[in-house]
N, C-alpha and C. Protein backbone atom coordinates (compact mmCIF):
# COMPACT_ATOMS: atom_id res chain seq x y z
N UNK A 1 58.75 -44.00 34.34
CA UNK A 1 58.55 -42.70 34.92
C UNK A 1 58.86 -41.60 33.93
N UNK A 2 58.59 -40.66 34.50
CA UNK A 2 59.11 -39.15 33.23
C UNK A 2 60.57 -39.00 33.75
N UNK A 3 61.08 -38.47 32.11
CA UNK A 3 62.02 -38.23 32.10
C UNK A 3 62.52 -37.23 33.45
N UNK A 4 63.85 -37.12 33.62
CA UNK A 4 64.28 -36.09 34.30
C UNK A 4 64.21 -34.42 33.33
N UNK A 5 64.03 -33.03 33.90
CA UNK A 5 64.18 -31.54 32.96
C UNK A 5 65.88 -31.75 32.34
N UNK A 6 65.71 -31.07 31.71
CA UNK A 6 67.44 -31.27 31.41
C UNK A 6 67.83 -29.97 31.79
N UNK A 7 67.44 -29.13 32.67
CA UNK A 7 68.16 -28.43 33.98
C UNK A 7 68.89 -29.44 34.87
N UNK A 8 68.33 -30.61 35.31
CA UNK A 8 68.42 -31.44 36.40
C UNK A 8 69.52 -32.11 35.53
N UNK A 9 69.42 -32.47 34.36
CA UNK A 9 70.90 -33.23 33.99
C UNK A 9 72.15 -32.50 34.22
N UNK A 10 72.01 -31.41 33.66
CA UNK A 10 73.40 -30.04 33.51
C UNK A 10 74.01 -30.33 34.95
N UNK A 11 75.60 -30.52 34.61
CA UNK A 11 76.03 -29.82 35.82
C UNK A 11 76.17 -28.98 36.70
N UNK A 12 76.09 -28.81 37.81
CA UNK A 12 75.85 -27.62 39.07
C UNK A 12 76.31 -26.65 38.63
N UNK A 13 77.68 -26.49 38.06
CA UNK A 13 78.18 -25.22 37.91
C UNK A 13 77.77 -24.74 36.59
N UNK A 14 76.84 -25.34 35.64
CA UNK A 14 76.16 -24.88 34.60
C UNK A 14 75.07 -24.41 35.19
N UNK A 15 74.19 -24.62 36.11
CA UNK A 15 73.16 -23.82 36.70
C UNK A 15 73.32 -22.94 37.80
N UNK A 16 72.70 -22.23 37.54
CA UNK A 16 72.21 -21.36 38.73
C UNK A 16 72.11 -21.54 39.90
N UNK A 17 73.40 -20.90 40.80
CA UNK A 17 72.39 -21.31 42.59
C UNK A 17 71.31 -20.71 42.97
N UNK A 18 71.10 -21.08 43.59
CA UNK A 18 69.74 -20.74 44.20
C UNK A 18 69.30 -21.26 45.72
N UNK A 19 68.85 -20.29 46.40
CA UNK A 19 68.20 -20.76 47.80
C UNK A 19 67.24 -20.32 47.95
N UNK A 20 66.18 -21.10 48.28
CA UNK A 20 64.50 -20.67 48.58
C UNK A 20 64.29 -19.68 47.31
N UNK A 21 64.79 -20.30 46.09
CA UNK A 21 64.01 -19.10 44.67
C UNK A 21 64.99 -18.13 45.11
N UNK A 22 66.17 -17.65 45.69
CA UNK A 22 67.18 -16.72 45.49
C UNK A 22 67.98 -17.11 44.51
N UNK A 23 68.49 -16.15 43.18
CA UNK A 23 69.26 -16.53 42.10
C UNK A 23 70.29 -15.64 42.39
N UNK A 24 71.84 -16.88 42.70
CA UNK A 24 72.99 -16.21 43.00
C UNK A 24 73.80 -15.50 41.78
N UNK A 25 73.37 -16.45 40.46
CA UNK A 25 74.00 -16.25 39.33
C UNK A 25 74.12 -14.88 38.91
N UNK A 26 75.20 -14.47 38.51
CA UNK A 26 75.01 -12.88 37.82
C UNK A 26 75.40 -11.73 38.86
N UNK A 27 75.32 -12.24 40.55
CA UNK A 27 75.41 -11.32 41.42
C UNK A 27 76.71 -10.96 41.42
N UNK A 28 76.97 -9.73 42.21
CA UNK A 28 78.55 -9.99 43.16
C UNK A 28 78.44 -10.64 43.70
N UNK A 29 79.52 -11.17 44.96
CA UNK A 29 79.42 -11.50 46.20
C UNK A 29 78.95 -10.07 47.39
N UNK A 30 78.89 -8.49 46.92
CA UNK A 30 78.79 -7.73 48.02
C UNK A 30 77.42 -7.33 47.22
N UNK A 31 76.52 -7.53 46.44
CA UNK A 31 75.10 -7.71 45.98
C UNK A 31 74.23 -8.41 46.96
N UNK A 32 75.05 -10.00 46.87
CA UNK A 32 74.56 -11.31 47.44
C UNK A 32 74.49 -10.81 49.00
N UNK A 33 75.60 -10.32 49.80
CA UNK A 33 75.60 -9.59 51.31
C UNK A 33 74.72 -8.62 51.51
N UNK A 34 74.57 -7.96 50.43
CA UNK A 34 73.78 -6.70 50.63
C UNK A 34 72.49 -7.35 51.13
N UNK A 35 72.04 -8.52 49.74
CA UNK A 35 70.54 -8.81 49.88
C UNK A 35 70.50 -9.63 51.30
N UNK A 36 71.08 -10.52 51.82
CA UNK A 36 71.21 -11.52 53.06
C UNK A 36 71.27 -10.66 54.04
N UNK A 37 71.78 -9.36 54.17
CA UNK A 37 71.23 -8.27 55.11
C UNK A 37 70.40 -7.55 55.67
N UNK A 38 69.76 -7.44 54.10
CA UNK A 38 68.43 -6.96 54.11
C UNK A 38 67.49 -7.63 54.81
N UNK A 39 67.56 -8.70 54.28
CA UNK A 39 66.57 -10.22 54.08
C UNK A 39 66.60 -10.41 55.64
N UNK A 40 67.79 -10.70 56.65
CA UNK A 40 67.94 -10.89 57.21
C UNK A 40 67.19 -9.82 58.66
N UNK A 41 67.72 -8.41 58.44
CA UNK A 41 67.06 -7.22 58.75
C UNK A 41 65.43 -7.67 59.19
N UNK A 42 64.85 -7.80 57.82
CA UNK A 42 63.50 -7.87 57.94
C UNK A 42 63.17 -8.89 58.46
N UNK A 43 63.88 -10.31 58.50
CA UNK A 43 63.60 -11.37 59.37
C UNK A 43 63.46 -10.91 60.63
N UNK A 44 64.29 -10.25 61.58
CA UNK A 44 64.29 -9.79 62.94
C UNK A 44 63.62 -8.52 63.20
N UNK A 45 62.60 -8.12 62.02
CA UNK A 45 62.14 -6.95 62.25
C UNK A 45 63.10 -5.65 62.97
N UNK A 46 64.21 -5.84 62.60
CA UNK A 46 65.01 -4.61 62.42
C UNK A 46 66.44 -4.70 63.56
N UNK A 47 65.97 -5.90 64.25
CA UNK A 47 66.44 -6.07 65.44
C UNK A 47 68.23 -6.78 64.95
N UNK A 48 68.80 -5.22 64.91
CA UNK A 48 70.46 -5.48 64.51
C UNK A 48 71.22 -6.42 65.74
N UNK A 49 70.65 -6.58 66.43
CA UNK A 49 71.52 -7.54 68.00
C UNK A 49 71.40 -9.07 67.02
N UNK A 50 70.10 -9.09 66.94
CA UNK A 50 69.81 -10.65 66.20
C UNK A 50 70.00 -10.47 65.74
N UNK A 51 69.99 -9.57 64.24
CA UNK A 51 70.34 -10.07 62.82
C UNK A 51 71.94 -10.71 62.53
N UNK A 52 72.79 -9.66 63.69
CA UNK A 52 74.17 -10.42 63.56
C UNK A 52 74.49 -11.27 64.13
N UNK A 53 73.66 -11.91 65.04
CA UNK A 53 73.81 -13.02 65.78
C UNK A 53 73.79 -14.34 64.50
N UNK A 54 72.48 -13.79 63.66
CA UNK A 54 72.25 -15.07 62.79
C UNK A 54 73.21 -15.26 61.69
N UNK A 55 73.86 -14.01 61.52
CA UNK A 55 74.66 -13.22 59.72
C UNK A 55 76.00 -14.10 60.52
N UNK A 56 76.41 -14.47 61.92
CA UNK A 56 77.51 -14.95 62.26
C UNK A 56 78.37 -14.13 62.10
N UNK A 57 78.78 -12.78 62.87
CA UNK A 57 79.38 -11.48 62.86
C UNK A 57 79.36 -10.47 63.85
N UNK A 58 79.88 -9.78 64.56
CA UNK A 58 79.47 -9.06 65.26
C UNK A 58 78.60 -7.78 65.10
N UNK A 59 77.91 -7.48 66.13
CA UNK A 59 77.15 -6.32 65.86
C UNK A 59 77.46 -4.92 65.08
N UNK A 60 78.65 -4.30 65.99
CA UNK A 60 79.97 -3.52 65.07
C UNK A 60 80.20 -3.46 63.56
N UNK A 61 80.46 -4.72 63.17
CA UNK A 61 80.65 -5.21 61.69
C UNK A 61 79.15 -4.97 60.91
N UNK A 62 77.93 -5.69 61.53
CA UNK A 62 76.45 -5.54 60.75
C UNK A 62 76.70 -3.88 60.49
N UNK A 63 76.34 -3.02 61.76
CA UNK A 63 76.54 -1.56 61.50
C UNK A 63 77.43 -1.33 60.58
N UNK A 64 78.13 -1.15 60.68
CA UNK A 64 79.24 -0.61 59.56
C UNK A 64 78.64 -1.36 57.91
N UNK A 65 78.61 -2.55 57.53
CA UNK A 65 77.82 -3.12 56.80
C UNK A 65 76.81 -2.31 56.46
N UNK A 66 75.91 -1.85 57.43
CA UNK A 66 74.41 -1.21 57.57
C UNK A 66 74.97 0.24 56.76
N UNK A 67 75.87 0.74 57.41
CA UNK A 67 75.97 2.09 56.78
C UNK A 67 76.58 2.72 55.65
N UNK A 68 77.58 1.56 55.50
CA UNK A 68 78.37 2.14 53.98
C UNK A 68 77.71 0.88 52.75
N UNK A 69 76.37 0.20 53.24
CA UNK A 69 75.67 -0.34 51.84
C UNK A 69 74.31 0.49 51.50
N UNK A 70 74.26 1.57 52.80
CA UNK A 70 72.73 2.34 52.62
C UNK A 70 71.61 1.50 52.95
N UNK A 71 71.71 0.58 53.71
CA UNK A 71 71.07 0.06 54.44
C UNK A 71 69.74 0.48 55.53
């Protein structure tokens, strides 16, 4: 068979995370929230009841989130 990439050899914490083509590497962690907000946002078409239902948070918290990231 073909070889394995030698991405795939490197250890995990030598690469990049990634979910669905999201690259965690390089972010903050309040970058990474920002974008999963967003992302999330537009998943529910705006609908802040669901989005914090899915973000696992209360509604209260999304808002506040929503307003001091400029959301």
């Amino acid at each position: 068979g073909a070889a394995a990439p030698a991405a795939a050899a490197a250890p995990a914490a030598d690469r990049p995370a990634a979910a669905g083509g999201y690259v965690l590497a390089g972010k903050s962690l309040a970058e990474v929230e920002k974008d999963l907000i967003a992302a999330t946002l537009e998943l529910t078409g705006g609908n802040r009841q669901r989005a914090a239902r899915i973000l696992g948070m209360g509604e209260r918290t999304l808002y506040r989130k929503i307003k001091d990231m400029g959301l």
